[in-house]
C-alpha atoms as a PDB file:
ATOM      1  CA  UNK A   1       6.172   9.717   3.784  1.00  0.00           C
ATOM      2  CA  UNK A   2       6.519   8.335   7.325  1.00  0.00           C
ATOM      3  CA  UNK A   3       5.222  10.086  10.475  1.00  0.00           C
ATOM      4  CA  UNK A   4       7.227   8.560  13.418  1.00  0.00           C
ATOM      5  CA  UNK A   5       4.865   8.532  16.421  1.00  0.00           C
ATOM      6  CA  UNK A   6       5.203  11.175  19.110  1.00  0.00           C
ATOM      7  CA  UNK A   7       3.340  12.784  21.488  1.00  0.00           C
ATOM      8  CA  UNK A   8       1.755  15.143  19.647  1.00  0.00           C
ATOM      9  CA  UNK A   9      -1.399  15.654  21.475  1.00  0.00           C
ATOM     10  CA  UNK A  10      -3.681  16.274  17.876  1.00  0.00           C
ATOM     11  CA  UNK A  11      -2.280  13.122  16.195  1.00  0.00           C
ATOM     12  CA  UNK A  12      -3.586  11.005  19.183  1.00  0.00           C
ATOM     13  CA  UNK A  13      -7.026  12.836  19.077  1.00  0.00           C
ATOM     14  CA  UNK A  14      -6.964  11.855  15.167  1.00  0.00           C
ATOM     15  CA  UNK A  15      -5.804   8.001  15.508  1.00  0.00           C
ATOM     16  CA  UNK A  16      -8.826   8.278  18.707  1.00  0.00           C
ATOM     17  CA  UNK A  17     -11.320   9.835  16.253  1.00  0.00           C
ATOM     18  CA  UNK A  18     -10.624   7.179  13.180  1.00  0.00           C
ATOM     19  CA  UNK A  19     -10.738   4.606  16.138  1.00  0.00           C
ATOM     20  CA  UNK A  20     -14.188   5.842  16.973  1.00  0.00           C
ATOM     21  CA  UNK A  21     -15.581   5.956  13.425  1.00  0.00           C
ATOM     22  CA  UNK A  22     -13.798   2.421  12.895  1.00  0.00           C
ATOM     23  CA  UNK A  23     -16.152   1.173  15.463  1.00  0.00           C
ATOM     24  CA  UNK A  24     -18.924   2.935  14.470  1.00  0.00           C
ATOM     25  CA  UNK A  25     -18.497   1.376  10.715  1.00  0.00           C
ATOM     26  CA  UNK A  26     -18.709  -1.776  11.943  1.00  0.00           C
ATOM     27  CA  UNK A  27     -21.614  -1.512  14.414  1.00  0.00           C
ATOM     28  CA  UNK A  28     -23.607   0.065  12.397  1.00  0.00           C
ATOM     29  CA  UNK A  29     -22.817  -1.247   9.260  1.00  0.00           C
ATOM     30  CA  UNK A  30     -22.893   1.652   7.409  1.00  0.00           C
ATOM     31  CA  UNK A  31     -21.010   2.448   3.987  1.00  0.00           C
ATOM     32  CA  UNK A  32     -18.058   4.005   3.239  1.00  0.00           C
ATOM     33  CA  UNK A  33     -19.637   6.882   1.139  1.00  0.00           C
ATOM     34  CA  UNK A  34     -21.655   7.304   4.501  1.00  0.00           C
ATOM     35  CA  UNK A  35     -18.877   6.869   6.676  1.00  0.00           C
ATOM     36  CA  UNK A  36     -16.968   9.812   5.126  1.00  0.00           C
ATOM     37  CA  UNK A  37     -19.886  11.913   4.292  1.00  0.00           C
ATOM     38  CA  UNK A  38     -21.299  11.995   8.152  1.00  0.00           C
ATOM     39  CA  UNK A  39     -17.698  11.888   9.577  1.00  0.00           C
ATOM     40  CA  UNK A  40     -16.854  14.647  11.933  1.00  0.00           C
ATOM     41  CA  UNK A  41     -12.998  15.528  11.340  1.00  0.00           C
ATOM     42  CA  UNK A  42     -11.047  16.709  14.451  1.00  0.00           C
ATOM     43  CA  UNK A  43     -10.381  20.018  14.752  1.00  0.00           C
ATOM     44  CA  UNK A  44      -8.002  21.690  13.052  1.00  0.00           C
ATOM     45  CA  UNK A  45      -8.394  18.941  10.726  1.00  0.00           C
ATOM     46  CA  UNK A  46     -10.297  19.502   7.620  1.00  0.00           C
ATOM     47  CA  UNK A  47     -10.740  17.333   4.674  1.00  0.00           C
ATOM     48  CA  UNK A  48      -9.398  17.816   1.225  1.00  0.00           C
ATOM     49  CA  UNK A  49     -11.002  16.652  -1.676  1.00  0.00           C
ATOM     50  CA  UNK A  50      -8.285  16.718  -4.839  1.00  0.00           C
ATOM     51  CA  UNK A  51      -8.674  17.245  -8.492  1.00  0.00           C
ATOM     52  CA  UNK A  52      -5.723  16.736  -9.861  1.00  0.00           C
ATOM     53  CA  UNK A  53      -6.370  12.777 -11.363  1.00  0.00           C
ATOM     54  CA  UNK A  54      -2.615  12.504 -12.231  1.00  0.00           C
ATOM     55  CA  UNK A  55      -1.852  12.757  -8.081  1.00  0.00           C
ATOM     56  CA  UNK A  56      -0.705  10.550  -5.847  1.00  0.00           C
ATOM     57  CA  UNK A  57      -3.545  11.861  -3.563  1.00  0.00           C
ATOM     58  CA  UNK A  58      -5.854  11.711  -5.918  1.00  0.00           C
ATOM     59  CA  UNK A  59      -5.264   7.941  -6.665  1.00  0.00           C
ATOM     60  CA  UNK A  60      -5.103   7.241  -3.126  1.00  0.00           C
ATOM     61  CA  UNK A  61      -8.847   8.717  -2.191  1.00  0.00           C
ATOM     62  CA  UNK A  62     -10.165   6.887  -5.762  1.00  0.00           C
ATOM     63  CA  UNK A  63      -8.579   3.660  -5.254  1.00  0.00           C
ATOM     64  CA  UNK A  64     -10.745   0.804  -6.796  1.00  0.00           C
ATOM     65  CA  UNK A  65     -13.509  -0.626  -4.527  1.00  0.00           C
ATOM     66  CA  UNK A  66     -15.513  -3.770  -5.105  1.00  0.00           C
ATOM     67  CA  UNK A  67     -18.502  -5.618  -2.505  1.00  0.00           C
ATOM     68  CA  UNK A  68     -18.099  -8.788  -1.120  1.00  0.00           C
ATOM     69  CA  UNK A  69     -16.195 -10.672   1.338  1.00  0.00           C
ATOM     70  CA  UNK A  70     -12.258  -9.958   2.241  1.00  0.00           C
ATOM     71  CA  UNK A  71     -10.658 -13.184   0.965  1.00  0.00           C
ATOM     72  CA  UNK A  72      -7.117 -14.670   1.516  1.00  0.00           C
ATOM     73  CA  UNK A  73      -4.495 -15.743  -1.345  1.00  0.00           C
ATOM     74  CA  UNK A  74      -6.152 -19.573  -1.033  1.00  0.00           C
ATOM     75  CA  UNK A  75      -9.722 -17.329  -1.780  1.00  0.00           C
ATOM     76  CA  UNK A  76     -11.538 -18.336   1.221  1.00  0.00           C
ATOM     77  CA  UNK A  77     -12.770 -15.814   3.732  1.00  0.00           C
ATOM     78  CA  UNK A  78     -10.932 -14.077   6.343  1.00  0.00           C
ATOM     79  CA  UNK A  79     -11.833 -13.705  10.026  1.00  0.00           C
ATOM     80  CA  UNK A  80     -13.276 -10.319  11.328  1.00  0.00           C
ATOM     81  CA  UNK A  81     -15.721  -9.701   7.611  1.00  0.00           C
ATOM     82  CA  UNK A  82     -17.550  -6.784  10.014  1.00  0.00           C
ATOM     83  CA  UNK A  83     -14.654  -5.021  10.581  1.00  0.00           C
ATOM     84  CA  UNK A  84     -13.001  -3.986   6.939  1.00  0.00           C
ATOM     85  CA  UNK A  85     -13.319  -0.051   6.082  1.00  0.00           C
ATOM     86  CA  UNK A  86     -13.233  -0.421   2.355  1.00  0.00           C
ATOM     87  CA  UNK A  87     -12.852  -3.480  -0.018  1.00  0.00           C
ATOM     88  CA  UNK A  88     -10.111  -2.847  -2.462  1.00  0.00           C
ATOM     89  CA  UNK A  89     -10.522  -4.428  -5.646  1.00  0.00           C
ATOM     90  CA  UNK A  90      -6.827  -6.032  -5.868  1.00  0.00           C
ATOM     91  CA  UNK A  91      -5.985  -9.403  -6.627  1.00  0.00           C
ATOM     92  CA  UNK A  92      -3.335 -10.651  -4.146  1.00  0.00           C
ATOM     93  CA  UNK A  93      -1.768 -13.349  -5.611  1.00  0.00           C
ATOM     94  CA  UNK A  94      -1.598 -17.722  -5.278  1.00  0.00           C
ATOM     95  CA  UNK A  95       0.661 -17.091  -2.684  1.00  0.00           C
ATOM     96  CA  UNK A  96       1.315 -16.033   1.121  1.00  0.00           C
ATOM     97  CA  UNK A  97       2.928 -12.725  -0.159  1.00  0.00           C
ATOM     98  CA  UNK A  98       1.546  -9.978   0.006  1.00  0.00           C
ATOM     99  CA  UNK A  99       1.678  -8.666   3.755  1.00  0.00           C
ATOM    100  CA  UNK A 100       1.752  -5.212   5.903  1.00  0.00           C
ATOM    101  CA  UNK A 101       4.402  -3.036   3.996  1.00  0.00           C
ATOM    102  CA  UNK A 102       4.043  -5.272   0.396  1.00  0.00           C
ATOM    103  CA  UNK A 103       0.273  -3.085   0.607  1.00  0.00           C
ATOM    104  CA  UNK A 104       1.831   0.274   0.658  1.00  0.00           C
ATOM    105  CA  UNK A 105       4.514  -0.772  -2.274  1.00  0.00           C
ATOM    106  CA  UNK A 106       1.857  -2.369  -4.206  1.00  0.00           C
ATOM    107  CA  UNK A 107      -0.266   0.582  -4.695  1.00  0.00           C
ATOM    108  CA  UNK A 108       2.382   2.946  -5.355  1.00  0.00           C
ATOM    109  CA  UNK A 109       3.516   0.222  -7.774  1.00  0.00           C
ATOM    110  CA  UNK A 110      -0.328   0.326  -9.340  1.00  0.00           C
ATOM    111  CA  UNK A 111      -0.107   4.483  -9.220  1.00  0.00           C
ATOM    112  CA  UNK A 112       3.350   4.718 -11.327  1.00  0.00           C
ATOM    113  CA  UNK A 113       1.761   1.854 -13.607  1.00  0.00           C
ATOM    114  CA  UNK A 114      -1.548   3.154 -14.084  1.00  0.00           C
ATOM    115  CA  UNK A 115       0.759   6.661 -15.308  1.00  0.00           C
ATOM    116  CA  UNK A 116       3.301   4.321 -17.587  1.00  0.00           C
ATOM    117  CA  UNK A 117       6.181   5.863 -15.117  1.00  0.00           C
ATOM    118  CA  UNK A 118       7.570   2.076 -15.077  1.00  0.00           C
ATOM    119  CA  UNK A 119      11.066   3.274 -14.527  1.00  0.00           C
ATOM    120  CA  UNK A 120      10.143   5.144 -11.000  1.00  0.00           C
ATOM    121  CA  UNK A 121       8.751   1.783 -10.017  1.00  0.00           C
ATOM    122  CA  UNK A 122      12.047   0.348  -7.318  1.00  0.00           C
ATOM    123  CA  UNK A 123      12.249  -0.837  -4.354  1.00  0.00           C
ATOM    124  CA  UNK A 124      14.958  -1.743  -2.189  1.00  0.00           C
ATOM    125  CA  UNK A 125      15.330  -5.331  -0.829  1.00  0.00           C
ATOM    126  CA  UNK A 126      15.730  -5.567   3.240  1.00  0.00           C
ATOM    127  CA  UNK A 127      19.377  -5.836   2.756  1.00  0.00           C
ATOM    128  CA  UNK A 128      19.628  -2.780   0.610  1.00  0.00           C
ATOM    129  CA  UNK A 129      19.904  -4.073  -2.674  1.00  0.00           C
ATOM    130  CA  UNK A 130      17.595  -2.044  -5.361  1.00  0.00           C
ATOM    131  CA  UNK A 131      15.562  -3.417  -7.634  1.00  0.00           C
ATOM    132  CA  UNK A 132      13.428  -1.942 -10.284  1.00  0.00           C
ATOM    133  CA  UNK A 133      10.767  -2.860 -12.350  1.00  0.00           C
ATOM    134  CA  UNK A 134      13.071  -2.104 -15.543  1.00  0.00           C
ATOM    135  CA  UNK A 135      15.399  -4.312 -14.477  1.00  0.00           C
ATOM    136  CA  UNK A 136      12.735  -7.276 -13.866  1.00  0.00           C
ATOM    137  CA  UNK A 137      11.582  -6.235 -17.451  1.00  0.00           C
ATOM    138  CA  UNK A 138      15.155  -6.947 -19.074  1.00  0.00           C
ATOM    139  CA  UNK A 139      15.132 -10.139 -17.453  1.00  0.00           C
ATOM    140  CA  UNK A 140      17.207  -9.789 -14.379  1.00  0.00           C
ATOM    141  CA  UNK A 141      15.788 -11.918 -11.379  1.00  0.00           C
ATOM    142  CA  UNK A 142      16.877 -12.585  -7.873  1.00  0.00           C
ATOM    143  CA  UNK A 143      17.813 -15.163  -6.220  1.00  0.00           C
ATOM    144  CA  UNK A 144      18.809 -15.851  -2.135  1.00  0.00           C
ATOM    145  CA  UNK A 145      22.342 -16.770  -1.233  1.00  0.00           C
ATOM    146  CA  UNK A 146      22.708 -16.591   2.378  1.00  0.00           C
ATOM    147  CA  UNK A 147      21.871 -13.257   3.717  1.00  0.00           C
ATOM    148  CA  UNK A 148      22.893 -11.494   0.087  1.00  0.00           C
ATOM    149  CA  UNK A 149      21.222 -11.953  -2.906  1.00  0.00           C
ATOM    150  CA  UNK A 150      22.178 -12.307  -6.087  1.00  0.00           C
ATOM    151  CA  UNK A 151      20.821 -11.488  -9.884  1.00  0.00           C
ATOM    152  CA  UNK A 152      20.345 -14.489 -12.796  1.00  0.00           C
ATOM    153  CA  UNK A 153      19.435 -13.517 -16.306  1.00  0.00           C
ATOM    154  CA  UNK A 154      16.132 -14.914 -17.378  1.00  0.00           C
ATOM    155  CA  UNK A 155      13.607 -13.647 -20.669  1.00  0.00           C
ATOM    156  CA  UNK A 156      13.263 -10.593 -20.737  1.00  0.00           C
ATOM    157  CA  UNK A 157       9.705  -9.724 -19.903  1.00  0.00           C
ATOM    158  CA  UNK A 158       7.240  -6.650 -21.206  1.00  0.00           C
ATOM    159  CA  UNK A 159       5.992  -3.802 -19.446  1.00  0.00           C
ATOM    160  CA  UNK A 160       2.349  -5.398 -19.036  1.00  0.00           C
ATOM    161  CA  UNK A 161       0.291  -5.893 -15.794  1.00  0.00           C
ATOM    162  CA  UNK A 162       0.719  -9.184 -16.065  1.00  0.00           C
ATOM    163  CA  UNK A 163       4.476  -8.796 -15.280  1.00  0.00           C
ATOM    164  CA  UNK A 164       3.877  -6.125 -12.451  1.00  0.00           C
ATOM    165  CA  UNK A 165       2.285  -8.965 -10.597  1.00  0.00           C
ATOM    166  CA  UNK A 166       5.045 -11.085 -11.057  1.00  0.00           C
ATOM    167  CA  UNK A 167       7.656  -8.503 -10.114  1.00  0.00           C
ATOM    168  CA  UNK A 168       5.888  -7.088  -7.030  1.00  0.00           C
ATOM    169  CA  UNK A 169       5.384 -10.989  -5.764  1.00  0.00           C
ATOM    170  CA  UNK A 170       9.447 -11.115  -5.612  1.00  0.00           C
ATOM    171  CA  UNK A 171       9.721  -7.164  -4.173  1.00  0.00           C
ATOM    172  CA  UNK A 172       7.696  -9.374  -1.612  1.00  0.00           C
ATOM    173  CA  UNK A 173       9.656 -11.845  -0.954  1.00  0.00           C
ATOM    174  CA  UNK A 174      12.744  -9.526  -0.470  1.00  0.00           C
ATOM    175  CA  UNK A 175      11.315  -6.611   1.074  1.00  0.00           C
ATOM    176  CA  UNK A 176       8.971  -5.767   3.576  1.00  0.00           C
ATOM    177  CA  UNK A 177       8.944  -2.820   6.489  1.00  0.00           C
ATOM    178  CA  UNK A 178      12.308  -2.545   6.994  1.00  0.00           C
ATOM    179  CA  UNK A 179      13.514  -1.712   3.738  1.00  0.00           C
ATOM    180  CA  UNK A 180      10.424   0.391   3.220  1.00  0.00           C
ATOM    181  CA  UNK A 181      11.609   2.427   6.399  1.00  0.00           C
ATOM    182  CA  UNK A 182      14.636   3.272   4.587  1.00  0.00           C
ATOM    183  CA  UNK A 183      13.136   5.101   1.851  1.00  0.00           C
ATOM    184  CA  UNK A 184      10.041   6.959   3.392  1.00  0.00           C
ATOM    185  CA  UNK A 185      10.613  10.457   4.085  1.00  0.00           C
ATOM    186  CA  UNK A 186       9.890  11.646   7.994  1.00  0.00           C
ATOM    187  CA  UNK A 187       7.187  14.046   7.888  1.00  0.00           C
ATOM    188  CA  UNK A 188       5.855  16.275  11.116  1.00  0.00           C
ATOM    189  CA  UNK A 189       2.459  16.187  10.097  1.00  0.00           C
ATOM    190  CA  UNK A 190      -0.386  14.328   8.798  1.00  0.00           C
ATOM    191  CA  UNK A 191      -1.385  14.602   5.313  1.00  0.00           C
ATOM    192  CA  UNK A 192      -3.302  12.336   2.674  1.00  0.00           C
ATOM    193  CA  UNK A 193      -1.462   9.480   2.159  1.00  0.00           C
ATOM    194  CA  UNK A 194       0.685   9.357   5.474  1.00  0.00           C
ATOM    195  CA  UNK A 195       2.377   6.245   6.163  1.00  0.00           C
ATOM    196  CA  UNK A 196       2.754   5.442  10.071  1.00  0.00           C
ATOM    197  CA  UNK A 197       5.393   2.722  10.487  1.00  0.00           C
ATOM    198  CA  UNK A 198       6.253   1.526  14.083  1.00  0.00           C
END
């Protein structure tokens, strides 16, 4: 889902009103759980707690959290500690990967997973090229030629967590906010889950 900004006069009071509580998370220091227990939602807005565990939504407002610091792929601490929301527990990798849009196809990668719907796990490369999960499980792999890329046969691989990782770190390296553009859906409204790309 995409929402393309316009100027819709309640999506600025919304992005203004998570501004505010931003800033009020990280002046006051306050949790989460408190932070979305005391927060005021802008009118019409209301919020929706779902049930259904098998939901995207549902994932979304359960995802994983763990205390500590934020800490980059070399595991030393990032800049600005005072001013996260939420800490996900998610490993990011060795490597510089793992960036802006690789978030967003990383947890719908760990939603399908988490369900065992490996086979809607794909994303398209920033030159168009798909590439799914199944095929990184049967061994297919890419590999840069100019502006194209190309596929080598390698082992074939299993369908464990292991090899997610290893997958989404070349989905990474081929993709990014461009190619996630492409296959977002415009929406007119915000929902749960609503991606904003700019």
């Amino acid at each position: 889902m995409v929402l393309r900004p316009s100027k819709n006069h309640r999506m600025r009071k919304l992005l203004l009103s998570f501004s505010a509580l931003c800033f009020l998370a990280c002046e006051n220091k306050v949790t989460k759980k408190q932070l979305v227990l005391s927060a005021q939602e802008p009118s019409p807005v209301k919020r929706i707690e779902i049930t259904d565990k098998e939901s995207w939504l549902y994932f979304l407002q359960n995802l994983p959290e763990k205390e500590g610091a934020i800490v980059d792929y070399k595991g030393q601490a990032v800049a600005d500690q005072e001013k996260m929301f939420s800490l996900l527990n998610y490993d990011v990798g060795k490597r510089d990967l793992q960036q802006c849009a690789d978030a967003l196809m990383r947890l719908r990668a760990e939603y399908l997973f988490a369900r065992q719907r490996y086979e809607e796990i794909r994303f398209h490369f920033t030159n168009g090229t798909l590439y799914t999960f199944k095929a990184y499980v049967s061994g297919l792999r890419p590999v840069a030629s100019g502006s194209s890329v190309r596929f080598i046969t390698t082992q074939p691989a299993l369908y464990t967590h292991a090899h997610l990782r290893s997958y989404l770190d070349l989905v990474y390296a081929y993709a990014g906010t461009i190619s996630l553009a492409g296959e977002l859906k415009s929406i007119d409204a915000f929902t749960i889950g609503t991606v904003i790309l700019k």
